[in-house]
N, C-alpha and C. Protein backbone atom coordinates (compact mmCIF):
# COMPACT_ATOMS: atom_id res chain seq x y z
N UNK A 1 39.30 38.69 5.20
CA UNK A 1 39.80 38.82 3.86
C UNK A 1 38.92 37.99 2.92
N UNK A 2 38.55 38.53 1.75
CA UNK A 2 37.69 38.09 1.17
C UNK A 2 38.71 36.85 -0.24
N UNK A 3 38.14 35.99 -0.09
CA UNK A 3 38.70 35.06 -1.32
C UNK A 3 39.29 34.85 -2.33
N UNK A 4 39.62 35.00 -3.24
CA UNK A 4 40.24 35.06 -5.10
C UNK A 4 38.87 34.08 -5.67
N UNK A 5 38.89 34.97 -6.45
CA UNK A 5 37.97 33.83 -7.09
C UNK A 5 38.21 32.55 -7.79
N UNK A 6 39.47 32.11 -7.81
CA UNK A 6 40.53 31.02 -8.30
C UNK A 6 39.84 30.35 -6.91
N UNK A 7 39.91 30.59 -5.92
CA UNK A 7 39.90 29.76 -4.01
C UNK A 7 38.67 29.51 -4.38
N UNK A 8 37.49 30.41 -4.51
CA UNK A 8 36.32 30.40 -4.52
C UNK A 8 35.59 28.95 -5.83
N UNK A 9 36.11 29.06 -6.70
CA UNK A 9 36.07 28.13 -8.02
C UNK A 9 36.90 26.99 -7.33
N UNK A 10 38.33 26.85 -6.74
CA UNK A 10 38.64 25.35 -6.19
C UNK A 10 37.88 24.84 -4.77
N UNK A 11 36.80 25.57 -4.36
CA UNK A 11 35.97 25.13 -2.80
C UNK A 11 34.74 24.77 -3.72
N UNK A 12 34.46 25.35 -5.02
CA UNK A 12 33.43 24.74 -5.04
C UNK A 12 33.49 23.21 -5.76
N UNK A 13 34.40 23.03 -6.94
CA UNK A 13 35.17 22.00 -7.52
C UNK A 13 34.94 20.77 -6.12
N UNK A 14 35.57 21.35 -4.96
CA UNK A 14 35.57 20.06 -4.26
C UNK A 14 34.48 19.94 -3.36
N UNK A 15 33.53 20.48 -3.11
CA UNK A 15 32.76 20.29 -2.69
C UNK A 15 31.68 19.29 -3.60
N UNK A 16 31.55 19.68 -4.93
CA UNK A 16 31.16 19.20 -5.96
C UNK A 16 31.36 17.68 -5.95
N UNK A 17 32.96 17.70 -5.81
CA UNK A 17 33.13 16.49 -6.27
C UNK A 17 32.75 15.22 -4.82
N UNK A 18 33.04 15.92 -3.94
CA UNK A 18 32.76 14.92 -2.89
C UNK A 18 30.76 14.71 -2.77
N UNK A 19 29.98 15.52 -2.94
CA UNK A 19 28.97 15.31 -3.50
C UNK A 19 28.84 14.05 -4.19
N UNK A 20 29.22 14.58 -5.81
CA UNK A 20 29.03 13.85 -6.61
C UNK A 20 29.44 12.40 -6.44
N UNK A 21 30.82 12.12 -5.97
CA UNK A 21 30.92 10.68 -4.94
C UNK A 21 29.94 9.76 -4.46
N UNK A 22 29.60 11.09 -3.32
CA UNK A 22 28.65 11.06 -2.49
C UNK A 22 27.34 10.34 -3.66
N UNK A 23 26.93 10.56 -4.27
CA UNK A 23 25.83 10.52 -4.87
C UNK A 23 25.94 9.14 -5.38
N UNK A 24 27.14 8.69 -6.58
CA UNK A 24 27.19 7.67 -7.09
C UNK A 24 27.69 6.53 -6.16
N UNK A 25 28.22 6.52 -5.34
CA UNK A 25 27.82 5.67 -3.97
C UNK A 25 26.69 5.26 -3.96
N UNK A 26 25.47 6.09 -3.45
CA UNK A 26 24.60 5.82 -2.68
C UNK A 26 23.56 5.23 -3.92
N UNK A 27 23.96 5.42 -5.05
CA UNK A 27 23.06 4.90 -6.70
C UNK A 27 23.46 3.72 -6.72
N UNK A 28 24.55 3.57 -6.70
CA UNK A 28 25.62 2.01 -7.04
C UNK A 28 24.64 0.82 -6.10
N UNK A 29 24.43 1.48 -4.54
CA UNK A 29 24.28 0.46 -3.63
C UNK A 29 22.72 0.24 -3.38
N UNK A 30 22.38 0.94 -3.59
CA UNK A 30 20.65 0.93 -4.47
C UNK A 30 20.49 -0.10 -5.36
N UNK A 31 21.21 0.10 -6.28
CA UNK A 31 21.07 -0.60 -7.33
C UNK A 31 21.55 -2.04 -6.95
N UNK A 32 22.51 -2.27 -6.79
CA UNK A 32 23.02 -3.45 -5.92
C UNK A 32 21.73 -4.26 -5.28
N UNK A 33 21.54 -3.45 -4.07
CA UNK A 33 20.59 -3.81 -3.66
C UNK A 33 19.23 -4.24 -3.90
N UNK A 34 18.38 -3.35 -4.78
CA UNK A 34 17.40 -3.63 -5.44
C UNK A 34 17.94 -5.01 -6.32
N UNK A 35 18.84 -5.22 -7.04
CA UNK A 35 19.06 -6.62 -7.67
C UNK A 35 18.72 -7.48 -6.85
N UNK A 36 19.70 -7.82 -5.86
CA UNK A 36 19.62 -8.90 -4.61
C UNK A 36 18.12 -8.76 -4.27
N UNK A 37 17.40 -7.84 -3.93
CA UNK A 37 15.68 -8.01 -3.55
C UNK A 37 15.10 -8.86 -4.76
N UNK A 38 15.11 -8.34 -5.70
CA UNK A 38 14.08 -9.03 -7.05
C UNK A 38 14.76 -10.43 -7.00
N UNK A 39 16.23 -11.03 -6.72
CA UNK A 39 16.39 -12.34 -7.28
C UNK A 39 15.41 -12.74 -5.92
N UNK A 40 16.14 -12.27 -4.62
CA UNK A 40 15.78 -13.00 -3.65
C UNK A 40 14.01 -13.57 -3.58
N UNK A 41 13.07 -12.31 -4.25
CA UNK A 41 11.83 -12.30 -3.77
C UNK A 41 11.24 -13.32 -5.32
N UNK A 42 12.28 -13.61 -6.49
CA UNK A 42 11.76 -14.43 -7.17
C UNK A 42 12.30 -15.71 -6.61
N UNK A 43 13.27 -16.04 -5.99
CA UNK A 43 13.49 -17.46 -5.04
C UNK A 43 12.54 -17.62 -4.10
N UNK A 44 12.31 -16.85 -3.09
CA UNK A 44 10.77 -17.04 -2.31
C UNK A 44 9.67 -16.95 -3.04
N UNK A 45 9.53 -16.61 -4.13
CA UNK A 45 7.87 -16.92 -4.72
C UNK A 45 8.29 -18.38 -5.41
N UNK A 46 9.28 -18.57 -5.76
CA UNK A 46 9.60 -20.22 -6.28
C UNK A 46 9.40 -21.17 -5.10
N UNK A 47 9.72 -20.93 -4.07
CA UNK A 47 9.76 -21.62 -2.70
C UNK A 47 8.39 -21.71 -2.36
N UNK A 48 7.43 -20.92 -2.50
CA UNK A 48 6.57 -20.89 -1.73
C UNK A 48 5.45 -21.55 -2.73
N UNK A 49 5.66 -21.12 -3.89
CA UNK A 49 4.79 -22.37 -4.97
C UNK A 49 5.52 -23.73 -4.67
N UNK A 50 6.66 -24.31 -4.45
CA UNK A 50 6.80 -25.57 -4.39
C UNK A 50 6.44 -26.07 -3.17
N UNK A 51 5.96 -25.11 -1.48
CA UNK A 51 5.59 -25.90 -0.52
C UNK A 51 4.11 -25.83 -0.75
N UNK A 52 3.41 -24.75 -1.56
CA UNK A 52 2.06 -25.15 -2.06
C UNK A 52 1.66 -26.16 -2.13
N UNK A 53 2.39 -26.85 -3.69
CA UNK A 53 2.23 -27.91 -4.18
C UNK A 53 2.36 -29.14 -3.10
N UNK A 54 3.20 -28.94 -3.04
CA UNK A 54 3.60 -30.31 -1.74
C UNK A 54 2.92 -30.62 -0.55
N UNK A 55 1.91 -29.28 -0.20
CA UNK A 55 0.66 -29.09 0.91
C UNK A 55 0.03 -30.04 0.38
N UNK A 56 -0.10 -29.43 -0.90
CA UNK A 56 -1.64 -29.81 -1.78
C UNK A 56 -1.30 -31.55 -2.25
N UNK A 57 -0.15 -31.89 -3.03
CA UNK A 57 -0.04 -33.33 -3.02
C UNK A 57 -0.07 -34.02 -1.82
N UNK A 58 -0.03 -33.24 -0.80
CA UNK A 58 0.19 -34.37 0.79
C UNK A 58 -1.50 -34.66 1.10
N UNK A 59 -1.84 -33.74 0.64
CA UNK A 59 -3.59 -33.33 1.34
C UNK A 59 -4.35 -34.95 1.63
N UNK A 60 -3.97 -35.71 0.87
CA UNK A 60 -5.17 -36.93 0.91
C UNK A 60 -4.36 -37.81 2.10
N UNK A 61 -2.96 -37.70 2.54
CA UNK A 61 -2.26 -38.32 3.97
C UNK A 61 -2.30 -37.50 5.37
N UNK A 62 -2.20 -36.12 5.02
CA UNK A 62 -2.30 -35.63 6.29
C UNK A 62 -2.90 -34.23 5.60
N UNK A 63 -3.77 -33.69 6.31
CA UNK A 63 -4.36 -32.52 6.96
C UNK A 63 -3.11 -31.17 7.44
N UNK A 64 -3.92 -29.89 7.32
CA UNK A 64 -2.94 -28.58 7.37
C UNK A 64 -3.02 -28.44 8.62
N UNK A 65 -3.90 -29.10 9.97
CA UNK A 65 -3.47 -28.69 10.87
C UNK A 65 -2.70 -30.37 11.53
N UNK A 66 -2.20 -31.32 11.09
CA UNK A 66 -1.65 -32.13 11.30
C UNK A 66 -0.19 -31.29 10.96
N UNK A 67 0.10 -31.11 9.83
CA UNK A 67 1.48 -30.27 9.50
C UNK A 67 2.03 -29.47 10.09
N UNK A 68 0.97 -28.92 10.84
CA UNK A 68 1.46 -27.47 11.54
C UNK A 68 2.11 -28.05 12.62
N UNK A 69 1.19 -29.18 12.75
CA UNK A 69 1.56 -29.85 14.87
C UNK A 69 2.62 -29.96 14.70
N UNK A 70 3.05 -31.10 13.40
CA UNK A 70 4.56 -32.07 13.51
C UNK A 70 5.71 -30.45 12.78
N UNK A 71 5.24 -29.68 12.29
CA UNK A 71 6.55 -28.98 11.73
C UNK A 71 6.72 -27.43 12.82
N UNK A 72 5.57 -26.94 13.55
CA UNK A 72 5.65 -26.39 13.82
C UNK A 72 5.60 -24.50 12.97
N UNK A 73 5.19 -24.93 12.13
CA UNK A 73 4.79 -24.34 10.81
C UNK A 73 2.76 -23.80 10.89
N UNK A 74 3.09 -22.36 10.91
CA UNK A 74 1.54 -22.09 11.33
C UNK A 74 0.20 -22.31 9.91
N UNK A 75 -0.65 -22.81 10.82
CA UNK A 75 -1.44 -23.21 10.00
C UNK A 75 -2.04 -22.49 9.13
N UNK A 76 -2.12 -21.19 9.60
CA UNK A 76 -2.70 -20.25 8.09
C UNK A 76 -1.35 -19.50 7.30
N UNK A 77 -0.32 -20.19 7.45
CA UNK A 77 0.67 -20.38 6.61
C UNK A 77 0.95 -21.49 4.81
N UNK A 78 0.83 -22.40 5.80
CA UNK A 78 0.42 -23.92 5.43
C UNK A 78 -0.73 -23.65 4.62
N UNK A 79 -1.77 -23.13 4.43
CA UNK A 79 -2.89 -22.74 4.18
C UNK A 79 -2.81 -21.87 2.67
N UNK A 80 -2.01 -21.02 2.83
CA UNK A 80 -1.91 -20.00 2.09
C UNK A 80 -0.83 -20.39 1.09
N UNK A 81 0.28 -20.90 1.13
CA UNK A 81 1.05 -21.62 0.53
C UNK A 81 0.03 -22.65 -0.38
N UNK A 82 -0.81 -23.52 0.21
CA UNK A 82 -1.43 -24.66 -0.72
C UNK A 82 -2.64 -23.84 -1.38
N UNK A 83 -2.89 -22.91 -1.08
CA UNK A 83 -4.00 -21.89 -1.80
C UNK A 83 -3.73 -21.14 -2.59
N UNK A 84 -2.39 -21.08 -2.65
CA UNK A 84 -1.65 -20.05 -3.45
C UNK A 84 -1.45 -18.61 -3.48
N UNK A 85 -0.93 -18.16 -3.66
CA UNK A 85 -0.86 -16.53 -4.19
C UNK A 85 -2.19 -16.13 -5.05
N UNK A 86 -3.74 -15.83 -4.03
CA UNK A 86 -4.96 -15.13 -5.00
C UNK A 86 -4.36 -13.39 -4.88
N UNK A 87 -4.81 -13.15 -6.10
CA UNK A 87 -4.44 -11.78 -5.92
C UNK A 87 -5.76 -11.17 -5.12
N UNK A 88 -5.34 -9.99 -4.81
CA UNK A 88 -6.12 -9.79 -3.79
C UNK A 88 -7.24 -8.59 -4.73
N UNK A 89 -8.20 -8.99 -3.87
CA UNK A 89 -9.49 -8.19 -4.88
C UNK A 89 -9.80 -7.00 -4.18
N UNK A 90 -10.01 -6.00 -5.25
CA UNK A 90 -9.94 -4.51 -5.41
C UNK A 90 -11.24 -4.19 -5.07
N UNK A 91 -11.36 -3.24 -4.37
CA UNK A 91 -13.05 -2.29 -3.77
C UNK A 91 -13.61 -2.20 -5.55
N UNK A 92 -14.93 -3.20 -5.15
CA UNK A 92 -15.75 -2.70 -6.11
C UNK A 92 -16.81 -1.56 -6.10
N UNK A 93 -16.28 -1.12 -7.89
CA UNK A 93 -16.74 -0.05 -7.72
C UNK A 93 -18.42 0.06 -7.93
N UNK A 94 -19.17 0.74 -7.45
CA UNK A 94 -20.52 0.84 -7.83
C UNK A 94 -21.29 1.38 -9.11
N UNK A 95 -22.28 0.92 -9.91
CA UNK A 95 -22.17 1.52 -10.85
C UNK A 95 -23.14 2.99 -10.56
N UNK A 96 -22.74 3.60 -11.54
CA UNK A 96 -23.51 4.84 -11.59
C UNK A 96 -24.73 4.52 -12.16
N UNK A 97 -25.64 5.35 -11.62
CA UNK A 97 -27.44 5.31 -11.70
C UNK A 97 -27.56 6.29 -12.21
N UNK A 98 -28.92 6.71 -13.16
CA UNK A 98 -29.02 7.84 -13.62
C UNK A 98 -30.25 8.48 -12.75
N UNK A 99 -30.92 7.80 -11.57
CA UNK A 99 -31.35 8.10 -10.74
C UNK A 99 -31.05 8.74 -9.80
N UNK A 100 -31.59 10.13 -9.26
CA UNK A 100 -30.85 10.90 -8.28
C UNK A 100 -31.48 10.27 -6.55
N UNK A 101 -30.21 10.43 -5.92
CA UNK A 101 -30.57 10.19 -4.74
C UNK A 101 -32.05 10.26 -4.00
N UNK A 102 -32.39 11.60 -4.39
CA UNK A 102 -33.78 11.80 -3.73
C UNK A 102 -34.83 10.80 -4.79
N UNK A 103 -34.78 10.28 -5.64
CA UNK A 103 -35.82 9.07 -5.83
C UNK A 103 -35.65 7.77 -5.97
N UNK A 104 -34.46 7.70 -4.65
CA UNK A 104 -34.56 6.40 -4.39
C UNK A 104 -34.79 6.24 -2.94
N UNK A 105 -35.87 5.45 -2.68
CA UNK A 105 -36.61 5.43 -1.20
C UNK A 105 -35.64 5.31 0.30
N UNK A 106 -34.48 4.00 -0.04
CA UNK A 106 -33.57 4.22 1.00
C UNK A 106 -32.64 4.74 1.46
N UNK A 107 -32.30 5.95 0.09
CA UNK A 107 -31.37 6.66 0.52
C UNK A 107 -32.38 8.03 0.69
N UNK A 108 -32.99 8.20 0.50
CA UNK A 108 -33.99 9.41 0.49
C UNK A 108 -33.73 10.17 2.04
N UNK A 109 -34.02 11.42 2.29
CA UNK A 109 -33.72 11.90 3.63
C UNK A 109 -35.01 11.73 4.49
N UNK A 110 -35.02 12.20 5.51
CA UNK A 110 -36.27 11.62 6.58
C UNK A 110 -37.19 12.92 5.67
N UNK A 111 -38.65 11.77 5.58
CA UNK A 111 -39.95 12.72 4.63
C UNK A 111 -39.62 14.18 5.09
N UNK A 112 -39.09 14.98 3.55
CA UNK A 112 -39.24 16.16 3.40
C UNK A 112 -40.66 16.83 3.98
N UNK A 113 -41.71 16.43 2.96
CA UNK A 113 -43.02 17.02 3.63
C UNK A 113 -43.29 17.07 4.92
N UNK A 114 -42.71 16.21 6.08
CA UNK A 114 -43.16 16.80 7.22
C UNK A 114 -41.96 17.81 8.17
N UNK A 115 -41.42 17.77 7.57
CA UNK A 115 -40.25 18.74 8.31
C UNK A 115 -40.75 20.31 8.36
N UNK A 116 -40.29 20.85 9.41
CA UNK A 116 -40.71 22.07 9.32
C UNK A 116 -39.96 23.29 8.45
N UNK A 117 -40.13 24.53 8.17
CA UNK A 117 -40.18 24.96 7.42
C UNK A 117 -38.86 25.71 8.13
N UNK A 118 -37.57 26.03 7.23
CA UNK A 118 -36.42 27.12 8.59
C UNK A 118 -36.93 28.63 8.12
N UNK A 119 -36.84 28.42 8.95
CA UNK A 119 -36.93 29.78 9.32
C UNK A 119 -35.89 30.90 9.32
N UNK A 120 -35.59 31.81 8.38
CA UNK A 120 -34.22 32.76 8.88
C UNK A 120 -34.33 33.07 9.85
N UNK A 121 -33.10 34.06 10.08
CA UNK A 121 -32.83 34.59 11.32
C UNK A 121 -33.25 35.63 11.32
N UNK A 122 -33.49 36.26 12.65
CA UNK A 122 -34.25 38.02 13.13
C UNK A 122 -33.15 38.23 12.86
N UNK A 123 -33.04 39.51 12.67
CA UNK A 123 -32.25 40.66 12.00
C UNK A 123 -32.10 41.22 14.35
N UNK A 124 -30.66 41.34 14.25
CA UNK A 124 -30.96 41.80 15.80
C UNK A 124 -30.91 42.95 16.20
N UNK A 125 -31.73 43.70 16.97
CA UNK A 125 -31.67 44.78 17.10
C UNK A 125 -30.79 46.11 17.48
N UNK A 126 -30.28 46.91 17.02
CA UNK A 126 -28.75 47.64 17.24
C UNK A 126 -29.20 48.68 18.30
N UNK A 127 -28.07 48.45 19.63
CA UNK A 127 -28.69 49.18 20.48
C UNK A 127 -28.15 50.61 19.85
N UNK A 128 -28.96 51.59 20.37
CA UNK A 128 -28.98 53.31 19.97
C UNK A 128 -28.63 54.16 20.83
């Protein structure tokens, strides 16, 4: 038996709506979430500049691999903390030449002039 379209309009209503639930749920806790990341990851970049500093003011009493021994704290940790956050450097790019490849000697291909000459192909013969 086929439906009313009244049945048909209240299956889709709730399907809809449990969706739509569905949806603002999963936005809410995103969002939630993403908050808690950004505070958290601006408390660890605060943390990690203040054991910098504190590497770096200790530096003239003890050494980064003295720290590591007594804290157990790895040394290219320790390291990177008192060095700070360098941003990290991007593939440089090369500049463009207005010179073409073939007149520049080391990129040049093996001496053209002595290479031999290609040769096409024979045409092959159709047996009859």
């Amino acid at each position: 038996m086929v439906s009313s379209t009244e049945e048909i309009a209240r299956r889709v209503d709730e399907a809809d709506t449990t969706r739509q639930a569905r949806r603002a749920e999963a936005a809410t806790t995103v969002g939630d979430l993403a908050r808690r990341h950004t505070a958290l990851a601006a408390q660890l970049a605060e943390l990690e500049r203040q054991l910098g500093e504190t590497v770096a003011a200790a530096g003239d009493v003890i050494d980064v691999d003295e720290l590591a021994r007594f804290t157990d704290v790895p040394a290219s940790a320790l390291t990177r903390w008192r060095d700070g956050a360098k941003p990290a450097r991007g593939n440089r790019r090369r500049r463009s030449s207005t010179k073409s490849v073939e007149s520049h000697p080391a990129r040049r291909p093996a001496d053209r002039d002595n290479r031999s000459p290609v040769s096409s192909p024979k045409p092959i013969a159709a047996d009859s």
